[in-house]
N, C-alpha and C. Protein backbone atom coordinates (compact mmCIF):
# COMPACT_ATOMS: atom_id res chain seq x y z
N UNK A 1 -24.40 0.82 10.13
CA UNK A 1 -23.68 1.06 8.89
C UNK A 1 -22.52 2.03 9.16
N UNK A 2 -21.45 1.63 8.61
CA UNK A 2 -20.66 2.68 8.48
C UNK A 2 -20.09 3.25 7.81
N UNK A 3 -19.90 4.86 8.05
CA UNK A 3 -19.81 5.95 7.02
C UNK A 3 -18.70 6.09 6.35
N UNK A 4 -19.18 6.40 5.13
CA UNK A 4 -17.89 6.80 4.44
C UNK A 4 -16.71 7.60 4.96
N UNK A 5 -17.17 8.60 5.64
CA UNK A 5 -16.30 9.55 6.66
C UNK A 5 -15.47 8.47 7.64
N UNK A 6 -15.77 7.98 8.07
CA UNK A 6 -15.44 6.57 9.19
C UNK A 6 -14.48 5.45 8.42
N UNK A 7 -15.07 5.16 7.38
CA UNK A 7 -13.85 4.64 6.75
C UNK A 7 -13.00 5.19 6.02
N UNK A 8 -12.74 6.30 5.73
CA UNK A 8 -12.12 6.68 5.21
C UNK A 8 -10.94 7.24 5.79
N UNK A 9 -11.20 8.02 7.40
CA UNK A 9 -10.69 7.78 8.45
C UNK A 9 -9.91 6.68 8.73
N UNK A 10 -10.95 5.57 8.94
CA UNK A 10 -9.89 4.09 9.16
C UNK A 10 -8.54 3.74 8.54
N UNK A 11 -9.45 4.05 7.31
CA UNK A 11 -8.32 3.41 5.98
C UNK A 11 -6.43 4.45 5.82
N UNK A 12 -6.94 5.59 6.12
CA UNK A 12 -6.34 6.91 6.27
C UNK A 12 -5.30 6.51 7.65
N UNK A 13 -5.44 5.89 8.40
CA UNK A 13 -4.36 5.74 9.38
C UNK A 13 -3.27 4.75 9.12
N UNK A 14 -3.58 4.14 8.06
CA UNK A 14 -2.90 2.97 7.95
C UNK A 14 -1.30 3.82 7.18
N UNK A 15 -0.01 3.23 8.15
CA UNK A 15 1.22 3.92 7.85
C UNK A 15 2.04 3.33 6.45
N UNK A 16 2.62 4.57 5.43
CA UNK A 16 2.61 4.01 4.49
C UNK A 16 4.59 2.80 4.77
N UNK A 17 4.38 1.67 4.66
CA UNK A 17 5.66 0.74 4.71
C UNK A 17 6.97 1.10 4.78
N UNK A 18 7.16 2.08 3.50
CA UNK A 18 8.33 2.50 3.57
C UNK A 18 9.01 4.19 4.13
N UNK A 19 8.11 4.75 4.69
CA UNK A 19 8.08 5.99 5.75
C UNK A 19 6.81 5.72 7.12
N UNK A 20 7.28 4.71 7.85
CA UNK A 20 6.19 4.63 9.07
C UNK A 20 5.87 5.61 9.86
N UNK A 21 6.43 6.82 9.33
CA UNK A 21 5.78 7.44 10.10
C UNK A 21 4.90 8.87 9.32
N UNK A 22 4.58 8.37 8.60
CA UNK A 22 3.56 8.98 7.53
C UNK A 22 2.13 7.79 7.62
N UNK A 23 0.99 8.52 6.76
CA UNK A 23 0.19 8.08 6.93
C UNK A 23 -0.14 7.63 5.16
N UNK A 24 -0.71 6.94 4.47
CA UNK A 24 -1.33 7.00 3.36
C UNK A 24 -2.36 8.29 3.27
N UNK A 25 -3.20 8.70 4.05
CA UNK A 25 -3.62 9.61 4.00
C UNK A 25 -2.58 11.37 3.52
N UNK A 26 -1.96 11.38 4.61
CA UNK A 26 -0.70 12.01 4.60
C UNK A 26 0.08 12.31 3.20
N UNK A 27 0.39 10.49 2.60
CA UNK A 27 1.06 10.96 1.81
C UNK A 27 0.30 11.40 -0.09
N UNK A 28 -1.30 11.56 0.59
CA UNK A 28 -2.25 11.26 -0.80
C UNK A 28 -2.25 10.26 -1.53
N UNK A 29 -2.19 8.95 -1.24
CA UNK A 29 -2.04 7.65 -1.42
C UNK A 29 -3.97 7.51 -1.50
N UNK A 30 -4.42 7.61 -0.14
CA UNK A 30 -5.95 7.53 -0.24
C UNK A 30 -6.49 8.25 -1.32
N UNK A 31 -6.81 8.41 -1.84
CA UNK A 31 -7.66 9.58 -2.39
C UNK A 31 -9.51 9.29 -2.88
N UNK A 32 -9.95 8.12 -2.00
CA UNK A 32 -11.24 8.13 -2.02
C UNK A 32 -12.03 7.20 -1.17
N UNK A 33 -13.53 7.18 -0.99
CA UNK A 33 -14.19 6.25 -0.28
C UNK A 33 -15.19 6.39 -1.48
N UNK A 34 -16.01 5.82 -1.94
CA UNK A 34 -17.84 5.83 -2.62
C UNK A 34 -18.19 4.37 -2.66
N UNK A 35 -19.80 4.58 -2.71
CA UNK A 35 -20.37 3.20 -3.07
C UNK A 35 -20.42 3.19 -4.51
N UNK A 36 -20.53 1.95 -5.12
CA UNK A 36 -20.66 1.98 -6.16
C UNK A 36 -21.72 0.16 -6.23
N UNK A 37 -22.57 0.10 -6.84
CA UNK A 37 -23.60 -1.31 -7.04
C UNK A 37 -23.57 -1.66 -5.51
N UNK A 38 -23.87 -0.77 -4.33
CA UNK A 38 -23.97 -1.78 -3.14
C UNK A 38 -22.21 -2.26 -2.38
N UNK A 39 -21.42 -1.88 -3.26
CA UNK A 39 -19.95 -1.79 -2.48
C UNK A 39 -19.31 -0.86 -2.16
N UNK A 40 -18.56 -1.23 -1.40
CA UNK A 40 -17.90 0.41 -0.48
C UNK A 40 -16.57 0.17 -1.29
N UNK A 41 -15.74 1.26 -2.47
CA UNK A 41 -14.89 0.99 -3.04
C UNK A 41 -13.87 2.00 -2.62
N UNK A 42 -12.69 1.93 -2.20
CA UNK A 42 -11.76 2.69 -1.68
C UNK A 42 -10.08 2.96 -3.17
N UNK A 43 -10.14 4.21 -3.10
CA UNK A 43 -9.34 4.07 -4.45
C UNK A 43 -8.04 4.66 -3.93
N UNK A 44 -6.83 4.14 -4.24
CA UNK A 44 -5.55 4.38 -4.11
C UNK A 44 -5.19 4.54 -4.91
N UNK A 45 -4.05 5.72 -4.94
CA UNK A 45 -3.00 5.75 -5.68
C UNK A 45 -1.47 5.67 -5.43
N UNK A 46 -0.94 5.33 -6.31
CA UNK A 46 0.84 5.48 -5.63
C UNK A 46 1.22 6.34 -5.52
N UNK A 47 2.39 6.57 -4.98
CA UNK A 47 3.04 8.28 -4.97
C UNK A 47 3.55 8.24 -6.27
N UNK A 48 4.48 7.28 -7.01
CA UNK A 48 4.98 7.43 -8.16
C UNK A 48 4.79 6.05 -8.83
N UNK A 49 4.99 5.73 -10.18
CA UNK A 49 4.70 4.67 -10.96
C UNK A 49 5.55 3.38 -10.53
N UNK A 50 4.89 2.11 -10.24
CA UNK A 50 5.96 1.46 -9.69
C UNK A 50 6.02 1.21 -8.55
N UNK A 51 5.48 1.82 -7.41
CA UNK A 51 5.57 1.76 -6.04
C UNK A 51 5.52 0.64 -5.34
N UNK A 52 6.78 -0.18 -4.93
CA UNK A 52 6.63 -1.78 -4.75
C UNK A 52 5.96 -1.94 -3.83
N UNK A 53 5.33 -0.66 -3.18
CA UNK A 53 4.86 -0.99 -1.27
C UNK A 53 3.08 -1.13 -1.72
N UNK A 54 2.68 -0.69 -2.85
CA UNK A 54 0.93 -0.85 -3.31
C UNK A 54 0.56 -1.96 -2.74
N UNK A 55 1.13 -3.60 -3.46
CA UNK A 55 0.02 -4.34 -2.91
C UNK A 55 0.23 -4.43 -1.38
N UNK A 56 1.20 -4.46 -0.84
CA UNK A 56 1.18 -4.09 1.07
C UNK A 56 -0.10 -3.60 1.09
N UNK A 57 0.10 -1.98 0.84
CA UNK A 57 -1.05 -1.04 1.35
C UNK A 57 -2.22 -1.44 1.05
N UNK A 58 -2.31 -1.83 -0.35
CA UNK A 58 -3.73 -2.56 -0.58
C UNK A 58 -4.26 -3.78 -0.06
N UNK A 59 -3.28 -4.30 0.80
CA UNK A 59 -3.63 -5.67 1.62
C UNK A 59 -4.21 -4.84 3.03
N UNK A 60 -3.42 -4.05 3.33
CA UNK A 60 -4.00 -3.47 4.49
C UNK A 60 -5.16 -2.51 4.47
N UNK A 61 -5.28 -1.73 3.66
CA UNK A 61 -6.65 -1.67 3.33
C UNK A 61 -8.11 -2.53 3.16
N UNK A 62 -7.84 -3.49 2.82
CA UNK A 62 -8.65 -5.10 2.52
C UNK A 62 -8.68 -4.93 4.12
N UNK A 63 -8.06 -5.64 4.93
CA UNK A 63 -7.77 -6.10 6.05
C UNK A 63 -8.67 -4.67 6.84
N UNK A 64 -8.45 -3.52 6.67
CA UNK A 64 -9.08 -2.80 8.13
C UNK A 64 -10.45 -3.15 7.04
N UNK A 65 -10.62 -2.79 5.85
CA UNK A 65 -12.46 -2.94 5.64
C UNK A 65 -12.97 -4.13 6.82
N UNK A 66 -12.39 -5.61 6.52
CA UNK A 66 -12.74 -6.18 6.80
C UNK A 66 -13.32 -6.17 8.65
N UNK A 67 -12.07 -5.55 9.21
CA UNK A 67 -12.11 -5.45 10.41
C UNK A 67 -13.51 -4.31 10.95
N UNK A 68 -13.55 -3.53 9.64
CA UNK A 68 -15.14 -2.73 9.90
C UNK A 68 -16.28 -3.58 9.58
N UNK A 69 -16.07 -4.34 9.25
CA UNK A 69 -17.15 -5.12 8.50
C UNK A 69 -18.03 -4.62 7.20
N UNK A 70 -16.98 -3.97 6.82
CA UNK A 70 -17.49 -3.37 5.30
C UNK A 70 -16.96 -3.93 4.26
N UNK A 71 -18.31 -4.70 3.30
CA UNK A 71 -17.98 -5.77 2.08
C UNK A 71 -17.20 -4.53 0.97
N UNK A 72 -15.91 -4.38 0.78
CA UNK A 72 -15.78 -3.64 -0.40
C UNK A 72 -14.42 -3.93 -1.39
N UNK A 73 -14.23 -2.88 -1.87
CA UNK A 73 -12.60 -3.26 -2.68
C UNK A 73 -11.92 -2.17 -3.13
N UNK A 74 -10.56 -2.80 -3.42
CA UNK A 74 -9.58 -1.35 -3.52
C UNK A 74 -8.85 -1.39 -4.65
N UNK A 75 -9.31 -0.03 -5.67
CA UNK A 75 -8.92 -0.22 -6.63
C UNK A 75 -7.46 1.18 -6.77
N UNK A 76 -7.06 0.98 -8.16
CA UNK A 76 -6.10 2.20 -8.60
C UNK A 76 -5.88 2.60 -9.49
């Protein structure tokens, strides 16, 4: 199984589109990992209202869960 700490980590490296060399983590974009009914739910936020780069990040988020093999979803 893997930990919330571990994915959250994972998810946290992913660079945000329009400053590559920032992190979502970095830019407080992440701001969570929990289970919730048996799913691992990861919650984002934008930096500001509008942020055309969200569903990107939220695709790439999808994409590393998957690559952990953790069934979950990303909400905001």
């Amino acid at each position: 199984m893997v930990t919330d700490a571990a994915i959250f980590e994972a998810v946290g490296e992913i660079t945000d589109p329009e400053i590559p060399v920032l992190t979502i983590a970095d830019l407080g974009v992440l701001r969570g990992v929990r289970h919730e009914d048996g799913e691992t739910v990861v919650t984002i936020t934008p930096t500001y209202s509008g942020c055309p780069a969200m569903d990107l990040i939220r695709h790439e988020v999808e994409l590393t869960l998957r690559s952990l093999n953790v069934e979950g979803r990303v909400e905001t």
